[in-house]
PDB file of N, CA and C in Angstrom:
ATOM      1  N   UNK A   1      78.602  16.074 -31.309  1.00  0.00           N
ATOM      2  CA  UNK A   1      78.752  14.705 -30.911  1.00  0.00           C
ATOM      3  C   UNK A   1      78.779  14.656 -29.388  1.00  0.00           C
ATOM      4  N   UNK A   2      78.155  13.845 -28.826  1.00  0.00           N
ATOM      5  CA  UNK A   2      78.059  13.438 -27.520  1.00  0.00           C
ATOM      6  C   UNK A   2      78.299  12.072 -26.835  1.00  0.00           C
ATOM      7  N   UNK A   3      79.150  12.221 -25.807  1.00  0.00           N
ATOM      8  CA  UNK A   3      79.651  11.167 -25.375  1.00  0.00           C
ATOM      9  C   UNK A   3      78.502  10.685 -23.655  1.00  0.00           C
ATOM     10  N   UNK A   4      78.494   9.867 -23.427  1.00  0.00           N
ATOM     11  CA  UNK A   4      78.092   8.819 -22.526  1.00  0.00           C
ATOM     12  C   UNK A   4      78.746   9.688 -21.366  1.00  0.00           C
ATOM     13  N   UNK A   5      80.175   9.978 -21.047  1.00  0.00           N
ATOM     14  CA  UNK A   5      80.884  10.168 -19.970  1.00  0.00           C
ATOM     15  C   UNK A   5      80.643  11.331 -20.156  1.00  0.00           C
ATOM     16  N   UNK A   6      80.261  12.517 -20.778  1.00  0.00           N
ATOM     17  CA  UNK A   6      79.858  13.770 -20.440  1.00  0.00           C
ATOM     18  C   UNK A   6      79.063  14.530 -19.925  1.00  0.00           C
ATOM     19  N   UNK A   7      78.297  13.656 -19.121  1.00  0.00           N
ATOM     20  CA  UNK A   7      76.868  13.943 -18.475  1.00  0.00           C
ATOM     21  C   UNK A   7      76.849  12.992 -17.919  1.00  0.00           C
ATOM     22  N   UNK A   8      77.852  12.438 -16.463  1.00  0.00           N
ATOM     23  CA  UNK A   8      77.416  11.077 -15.591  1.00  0.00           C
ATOM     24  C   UNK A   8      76.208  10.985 -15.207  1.00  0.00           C
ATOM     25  N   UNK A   9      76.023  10.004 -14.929  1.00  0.00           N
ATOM     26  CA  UNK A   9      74.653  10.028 -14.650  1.00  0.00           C
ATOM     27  C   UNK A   9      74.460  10.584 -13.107  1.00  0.00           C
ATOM     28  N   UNK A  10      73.052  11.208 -12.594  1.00  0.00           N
ATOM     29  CA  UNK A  10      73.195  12.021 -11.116  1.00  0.00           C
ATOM     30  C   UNK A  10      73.498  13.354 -11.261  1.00  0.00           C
ATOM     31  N   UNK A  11      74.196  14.226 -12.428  1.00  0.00           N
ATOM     32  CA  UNK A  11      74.734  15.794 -12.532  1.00  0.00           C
ATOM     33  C   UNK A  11      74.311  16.554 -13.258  1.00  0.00           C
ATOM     34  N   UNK A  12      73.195  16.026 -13.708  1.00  0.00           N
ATOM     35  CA  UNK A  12      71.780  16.782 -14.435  1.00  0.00           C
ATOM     36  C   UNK A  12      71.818  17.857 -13.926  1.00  0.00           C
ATOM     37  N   UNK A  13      71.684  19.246 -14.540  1.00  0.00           N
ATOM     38  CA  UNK A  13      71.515  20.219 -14.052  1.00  0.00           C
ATOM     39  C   UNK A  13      70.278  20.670 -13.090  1.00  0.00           C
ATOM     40  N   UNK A  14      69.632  20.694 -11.844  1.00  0.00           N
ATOM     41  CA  UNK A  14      68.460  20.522 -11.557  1.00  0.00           C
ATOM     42  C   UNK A  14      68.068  21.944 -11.087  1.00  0.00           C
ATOM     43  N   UNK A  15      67.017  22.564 -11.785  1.00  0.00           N
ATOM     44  CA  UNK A  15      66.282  24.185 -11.528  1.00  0.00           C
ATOM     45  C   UNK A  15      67.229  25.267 -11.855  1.00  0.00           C
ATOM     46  N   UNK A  16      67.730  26.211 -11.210  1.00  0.00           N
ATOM     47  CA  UNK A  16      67.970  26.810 -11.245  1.00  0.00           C
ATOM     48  C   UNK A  16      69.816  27.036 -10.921  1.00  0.00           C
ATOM     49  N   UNK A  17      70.593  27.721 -11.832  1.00  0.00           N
ATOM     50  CA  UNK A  17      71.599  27.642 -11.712  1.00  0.00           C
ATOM     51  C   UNK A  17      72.169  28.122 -10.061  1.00  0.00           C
ATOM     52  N   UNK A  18      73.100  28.037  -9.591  1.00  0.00           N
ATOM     53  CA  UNK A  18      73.366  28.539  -8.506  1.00  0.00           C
ATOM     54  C   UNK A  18      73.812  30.269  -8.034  1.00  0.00           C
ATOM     55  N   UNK A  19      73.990  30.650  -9.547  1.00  0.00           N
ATOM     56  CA  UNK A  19      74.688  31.891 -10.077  1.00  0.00           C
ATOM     57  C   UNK A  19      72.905  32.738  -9.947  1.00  0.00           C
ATOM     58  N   UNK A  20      71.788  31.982 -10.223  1.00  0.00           N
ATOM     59  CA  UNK A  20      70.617  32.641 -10.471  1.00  0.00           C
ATOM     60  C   UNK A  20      69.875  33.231  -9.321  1.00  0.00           C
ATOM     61  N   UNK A  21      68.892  33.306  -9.311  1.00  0.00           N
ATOM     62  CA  UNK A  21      67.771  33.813  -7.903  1.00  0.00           C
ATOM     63  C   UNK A  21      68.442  35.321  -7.636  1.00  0.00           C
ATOM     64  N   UNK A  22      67.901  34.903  -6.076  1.00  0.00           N
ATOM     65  CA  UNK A  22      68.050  36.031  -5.586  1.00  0.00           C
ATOM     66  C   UNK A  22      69.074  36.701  -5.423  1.00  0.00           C
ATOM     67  N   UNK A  23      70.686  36.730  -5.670  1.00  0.00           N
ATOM     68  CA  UNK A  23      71.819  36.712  -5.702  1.00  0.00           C
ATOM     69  C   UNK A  23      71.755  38.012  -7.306  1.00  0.00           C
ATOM     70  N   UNK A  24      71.513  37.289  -8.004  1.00  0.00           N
ATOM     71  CA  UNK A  24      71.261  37.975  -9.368  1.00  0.00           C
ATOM     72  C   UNK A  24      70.469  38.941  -9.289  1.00  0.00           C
ATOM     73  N   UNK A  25      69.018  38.889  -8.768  1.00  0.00           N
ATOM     74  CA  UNK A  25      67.881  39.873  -8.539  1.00  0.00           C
ATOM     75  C   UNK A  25      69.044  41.169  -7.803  1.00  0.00           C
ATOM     76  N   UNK A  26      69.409  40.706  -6.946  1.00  0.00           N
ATOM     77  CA  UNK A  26      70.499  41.810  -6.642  1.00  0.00           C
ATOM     78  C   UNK A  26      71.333  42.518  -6.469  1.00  0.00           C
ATOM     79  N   UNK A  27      72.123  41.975  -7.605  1.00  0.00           N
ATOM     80  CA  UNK A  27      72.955  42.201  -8.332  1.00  0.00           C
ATOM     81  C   UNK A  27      72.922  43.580  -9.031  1.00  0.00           C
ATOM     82  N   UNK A  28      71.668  43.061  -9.991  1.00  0.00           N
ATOM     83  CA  UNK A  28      71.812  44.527 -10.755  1.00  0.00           C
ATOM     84  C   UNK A  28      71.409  45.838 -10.151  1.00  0.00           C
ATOM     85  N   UNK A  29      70.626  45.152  -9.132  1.00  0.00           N
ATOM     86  CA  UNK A  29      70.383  46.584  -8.068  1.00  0.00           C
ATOM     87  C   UNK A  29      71.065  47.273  -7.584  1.00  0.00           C
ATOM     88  N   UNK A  30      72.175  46.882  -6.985  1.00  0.00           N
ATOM     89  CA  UNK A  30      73.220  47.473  -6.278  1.00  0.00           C
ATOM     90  C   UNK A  30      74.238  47.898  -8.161  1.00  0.00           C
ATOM     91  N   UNK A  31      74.399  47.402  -8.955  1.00  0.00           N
ATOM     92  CA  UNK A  31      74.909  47.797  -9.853  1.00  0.00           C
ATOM     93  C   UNK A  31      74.232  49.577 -10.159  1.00  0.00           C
ATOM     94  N   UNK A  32      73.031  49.227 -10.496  1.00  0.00           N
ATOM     95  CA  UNK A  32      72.173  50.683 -10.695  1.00  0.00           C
ATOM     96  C   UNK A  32      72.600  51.130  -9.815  1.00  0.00           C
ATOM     97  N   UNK A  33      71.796  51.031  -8.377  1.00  0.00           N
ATOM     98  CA  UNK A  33      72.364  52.273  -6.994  1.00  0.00           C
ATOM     99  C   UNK A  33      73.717  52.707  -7.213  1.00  0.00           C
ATOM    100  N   UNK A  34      74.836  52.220  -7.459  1.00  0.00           N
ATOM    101  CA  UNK A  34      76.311  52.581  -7.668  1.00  0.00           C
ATOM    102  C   UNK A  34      76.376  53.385  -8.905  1.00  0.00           C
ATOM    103  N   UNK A  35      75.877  53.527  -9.656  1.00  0.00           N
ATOM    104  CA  UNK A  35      76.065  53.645 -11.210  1.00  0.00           C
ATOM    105  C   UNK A  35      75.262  55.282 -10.511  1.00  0.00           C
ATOM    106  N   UNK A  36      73.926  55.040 -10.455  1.00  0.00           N
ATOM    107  CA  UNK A  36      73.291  56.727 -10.097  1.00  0.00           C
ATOM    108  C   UNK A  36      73.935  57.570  -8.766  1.00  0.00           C
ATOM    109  N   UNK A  37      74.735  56.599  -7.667  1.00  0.00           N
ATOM    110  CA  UNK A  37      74.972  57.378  -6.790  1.00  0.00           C
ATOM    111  C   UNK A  37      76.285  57.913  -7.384  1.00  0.00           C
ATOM    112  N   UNK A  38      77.032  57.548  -7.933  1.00  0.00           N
ATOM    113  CA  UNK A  38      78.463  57.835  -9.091  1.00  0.00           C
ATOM    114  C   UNK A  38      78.385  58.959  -9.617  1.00  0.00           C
ATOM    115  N   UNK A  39      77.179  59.022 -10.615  1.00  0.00           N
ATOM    116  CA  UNK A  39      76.821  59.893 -11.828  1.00  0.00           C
ATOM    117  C   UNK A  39      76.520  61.301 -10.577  1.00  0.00           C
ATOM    118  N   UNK A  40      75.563  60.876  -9.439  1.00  0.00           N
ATOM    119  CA  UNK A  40      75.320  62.211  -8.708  1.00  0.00           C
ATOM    120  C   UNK A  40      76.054  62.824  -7.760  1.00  0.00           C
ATOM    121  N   UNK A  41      77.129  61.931  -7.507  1.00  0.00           N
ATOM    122  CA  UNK A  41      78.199  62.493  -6.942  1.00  0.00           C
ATOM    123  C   UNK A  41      79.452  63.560  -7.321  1.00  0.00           C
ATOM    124  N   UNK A  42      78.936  63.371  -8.677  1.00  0.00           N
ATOM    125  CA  UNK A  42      79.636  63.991  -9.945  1.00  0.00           C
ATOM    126  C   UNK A  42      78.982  65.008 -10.341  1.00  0.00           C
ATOM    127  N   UNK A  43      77.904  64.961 -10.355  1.00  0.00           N
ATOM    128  CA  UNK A  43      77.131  66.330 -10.339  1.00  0.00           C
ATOM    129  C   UNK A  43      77.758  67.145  -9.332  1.00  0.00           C
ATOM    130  N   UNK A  44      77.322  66.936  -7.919  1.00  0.00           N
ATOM    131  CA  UNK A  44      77.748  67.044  -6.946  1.00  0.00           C
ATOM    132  C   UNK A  44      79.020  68.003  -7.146  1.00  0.00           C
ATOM    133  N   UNK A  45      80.248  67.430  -7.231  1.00  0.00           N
ATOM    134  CA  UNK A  45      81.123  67.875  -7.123  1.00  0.00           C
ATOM    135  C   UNK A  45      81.409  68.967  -8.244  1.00  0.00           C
ATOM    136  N   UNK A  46      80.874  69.023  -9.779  1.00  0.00           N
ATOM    137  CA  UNK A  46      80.860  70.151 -10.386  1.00  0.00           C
ATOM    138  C   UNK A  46      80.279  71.191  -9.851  1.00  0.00           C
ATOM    139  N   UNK A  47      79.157  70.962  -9.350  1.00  0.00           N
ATOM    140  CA  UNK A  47      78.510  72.510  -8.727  1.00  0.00           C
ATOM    141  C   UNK A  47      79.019  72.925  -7.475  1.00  0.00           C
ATOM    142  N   UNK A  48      79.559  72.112  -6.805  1.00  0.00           N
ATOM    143  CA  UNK A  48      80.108  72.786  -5.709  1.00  0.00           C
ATOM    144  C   UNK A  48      81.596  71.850  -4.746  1.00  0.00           C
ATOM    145  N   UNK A  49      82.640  72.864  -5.854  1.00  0.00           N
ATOM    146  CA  UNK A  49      83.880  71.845  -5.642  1.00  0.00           C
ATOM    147  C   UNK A  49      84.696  71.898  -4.415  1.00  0.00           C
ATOM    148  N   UNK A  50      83.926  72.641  -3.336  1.00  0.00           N
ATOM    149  CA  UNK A  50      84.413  71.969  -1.721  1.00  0.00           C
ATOM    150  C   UNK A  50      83.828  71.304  -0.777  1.00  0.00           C
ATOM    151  N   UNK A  51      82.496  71.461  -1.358  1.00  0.00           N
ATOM    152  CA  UNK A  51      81.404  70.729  -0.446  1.00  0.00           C
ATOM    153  C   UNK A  51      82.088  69.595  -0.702  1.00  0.00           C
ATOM    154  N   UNK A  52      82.174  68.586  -1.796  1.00  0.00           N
ATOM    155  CA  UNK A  52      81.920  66.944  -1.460  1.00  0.00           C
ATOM    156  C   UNK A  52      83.742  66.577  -0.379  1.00  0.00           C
ATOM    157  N   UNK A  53      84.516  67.293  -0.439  1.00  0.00           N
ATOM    158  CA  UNK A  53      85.416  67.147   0.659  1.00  0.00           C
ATOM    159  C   UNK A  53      85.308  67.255   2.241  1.00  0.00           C
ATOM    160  N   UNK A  54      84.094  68.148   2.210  1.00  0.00           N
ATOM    161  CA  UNK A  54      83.831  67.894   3.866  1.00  0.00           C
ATOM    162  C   UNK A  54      82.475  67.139   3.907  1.00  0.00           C
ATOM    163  N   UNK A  55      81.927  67.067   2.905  1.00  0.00           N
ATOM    164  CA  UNK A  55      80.957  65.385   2.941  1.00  0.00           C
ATOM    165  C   UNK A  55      81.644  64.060   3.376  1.00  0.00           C
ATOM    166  N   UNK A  56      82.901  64.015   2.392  1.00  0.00           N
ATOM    167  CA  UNK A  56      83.909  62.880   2.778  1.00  0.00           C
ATOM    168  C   UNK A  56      84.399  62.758   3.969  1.00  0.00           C
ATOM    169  N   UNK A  57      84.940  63.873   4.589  1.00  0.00           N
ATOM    170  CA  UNK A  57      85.286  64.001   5.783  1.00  0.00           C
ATOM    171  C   UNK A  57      84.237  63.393   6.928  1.00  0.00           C
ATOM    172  N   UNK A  58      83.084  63.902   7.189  1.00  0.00           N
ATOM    173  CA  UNK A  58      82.247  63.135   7.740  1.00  0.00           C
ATOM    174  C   UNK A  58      81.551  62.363   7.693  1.00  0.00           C
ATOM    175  N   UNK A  59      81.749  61.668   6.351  1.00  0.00           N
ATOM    176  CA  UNK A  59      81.197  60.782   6.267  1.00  0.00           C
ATOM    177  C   UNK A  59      82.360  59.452   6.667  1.00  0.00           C
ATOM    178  N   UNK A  60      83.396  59.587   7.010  1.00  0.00           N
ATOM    179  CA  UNK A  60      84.618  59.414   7.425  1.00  0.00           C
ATOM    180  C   UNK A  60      84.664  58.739   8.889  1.00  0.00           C
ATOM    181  N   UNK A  61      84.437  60.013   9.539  1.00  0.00           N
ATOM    182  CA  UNK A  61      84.034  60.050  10.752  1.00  0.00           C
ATOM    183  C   UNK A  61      83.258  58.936  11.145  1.00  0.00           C
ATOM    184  N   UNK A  62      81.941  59.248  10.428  1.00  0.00           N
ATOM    185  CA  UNK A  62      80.834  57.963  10.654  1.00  0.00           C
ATOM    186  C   UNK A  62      81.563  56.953  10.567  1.00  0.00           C
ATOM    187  N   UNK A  63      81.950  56.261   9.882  1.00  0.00           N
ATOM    188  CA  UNK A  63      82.669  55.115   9.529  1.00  0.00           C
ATOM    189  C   UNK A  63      83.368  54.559  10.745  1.00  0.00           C
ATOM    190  N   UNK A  64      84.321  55.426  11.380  1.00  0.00           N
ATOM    191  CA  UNK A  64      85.138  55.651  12.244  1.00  0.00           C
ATOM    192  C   UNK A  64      84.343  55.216  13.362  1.00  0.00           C
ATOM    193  N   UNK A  65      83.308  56.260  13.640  1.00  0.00           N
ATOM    194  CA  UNK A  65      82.741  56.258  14.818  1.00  0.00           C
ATOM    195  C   UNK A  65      81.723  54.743  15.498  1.00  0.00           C
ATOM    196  N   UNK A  66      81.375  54.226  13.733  1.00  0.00           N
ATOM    197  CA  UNK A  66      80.189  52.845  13.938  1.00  0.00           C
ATOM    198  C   UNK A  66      81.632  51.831  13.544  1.00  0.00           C
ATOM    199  N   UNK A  67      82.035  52.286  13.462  1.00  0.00           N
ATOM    200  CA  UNK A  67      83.283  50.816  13.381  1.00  0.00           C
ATOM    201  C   UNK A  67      83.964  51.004  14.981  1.00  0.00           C
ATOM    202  N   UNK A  68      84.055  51.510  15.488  1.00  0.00           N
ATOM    203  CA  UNK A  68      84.252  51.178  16.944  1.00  0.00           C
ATOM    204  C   UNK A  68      83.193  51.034  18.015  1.00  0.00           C
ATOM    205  N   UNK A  69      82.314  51.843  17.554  1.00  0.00           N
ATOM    206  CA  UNK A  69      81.264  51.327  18.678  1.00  0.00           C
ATOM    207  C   UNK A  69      80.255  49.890  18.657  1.00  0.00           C
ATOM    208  N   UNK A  70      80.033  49.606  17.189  1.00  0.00           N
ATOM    209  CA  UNK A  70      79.168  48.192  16.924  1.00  0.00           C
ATOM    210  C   UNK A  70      80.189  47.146  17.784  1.00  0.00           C
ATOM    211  N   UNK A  71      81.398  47.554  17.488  1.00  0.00           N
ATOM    212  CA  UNK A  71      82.316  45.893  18.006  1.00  0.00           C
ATOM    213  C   UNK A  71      82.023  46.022  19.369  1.00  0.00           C
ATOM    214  N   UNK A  72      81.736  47.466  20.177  1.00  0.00           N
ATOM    215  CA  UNK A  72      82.288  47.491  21.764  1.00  0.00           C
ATOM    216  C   UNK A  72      80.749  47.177  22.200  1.00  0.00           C
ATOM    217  N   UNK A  73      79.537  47.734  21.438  1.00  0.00           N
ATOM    218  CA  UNK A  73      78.323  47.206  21.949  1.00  0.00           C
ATOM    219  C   UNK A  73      78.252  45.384  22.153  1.00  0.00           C
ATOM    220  N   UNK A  74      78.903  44.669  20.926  1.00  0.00           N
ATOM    221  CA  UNK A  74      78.614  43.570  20.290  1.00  0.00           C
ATOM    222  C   UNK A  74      79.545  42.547  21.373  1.00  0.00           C
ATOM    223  N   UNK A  75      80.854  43.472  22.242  1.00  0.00           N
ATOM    224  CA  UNK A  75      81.450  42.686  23.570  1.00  0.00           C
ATOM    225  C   UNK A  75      80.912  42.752  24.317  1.00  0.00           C
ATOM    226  N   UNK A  76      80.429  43.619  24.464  1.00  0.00           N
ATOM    227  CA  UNK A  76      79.687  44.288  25.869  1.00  0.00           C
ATOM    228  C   UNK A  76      78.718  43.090  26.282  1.00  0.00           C
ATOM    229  N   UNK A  77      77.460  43.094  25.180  1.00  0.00           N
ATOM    230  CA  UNK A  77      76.435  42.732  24.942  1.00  0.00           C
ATOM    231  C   UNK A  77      76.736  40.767  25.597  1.00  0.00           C
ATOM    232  N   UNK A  78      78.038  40.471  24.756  1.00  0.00           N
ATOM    233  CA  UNK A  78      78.416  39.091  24.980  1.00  0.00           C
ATOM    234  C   UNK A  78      78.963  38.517  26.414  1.00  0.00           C
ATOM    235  N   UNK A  79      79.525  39.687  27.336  1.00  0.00           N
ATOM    236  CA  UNK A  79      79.828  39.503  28.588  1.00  0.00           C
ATOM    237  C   UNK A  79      78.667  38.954  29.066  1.00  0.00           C
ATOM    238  N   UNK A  80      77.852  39.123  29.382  1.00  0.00           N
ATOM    239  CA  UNK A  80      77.113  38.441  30.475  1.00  0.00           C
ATOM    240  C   UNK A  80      76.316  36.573  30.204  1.00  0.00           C
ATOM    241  N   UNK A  81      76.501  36.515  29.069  1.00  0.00           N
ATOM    242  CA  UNK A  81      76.130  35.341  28.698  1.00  0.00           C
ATOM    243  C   UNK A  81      76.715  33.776  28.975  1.00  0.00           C
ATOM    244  N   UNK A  82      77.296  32.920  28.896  1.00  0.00           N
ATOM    245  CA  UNK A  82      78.358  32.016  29.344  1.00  0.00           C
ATOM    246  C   UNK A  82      78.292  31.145  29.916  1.00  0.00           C
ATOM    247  N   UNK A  83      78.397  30.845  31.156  1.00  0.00           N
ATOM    248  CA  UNK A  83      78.319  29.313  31.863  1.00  0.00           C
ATOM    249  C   UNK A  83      76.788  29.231  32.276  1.00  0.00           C
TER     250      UNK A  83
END
């Protein structure tokens, strides 16, 4: 049964949901990439159970190292701009 007031008029659903496109297209992508980089990280670590600790470690580092320098390029960069 359907009522009059359940569909005002104007809130027609129009194309494509907002949840859809390209948002979704990549979605499951990054789902897969996570899912195989998981599974091979796990490999990984059965065959050789000290390597993936100093993988972590520098991969650590990196993190470290582009998380302070992007912000100090990204001030830097903004100084000269302004009045």
């Amino acid at each position: 049964m359907s009522f009059s007031s359940d569909n005002p008029s104007g809130t027609e659903p129009q194309g494509d949901s907002p949840y859809g496109g390209a948002l979704a297209d990549a979605a499951w992508q990054v789902l897969l990439t996570s899912g195989v980089a998981a599974f091979a990280w796990g490999v990984f670590e059965l065959e050789w159970p000290g390597a993936p600790l100093i993988l972590v470690g520098v991969l650590f580092g990196i993190h470290l190292l582009a998380g302070g320098v992007f912000p100090l390029a990204g001030a830097r960069a903004g100084e000269g701009g302004g009045s």
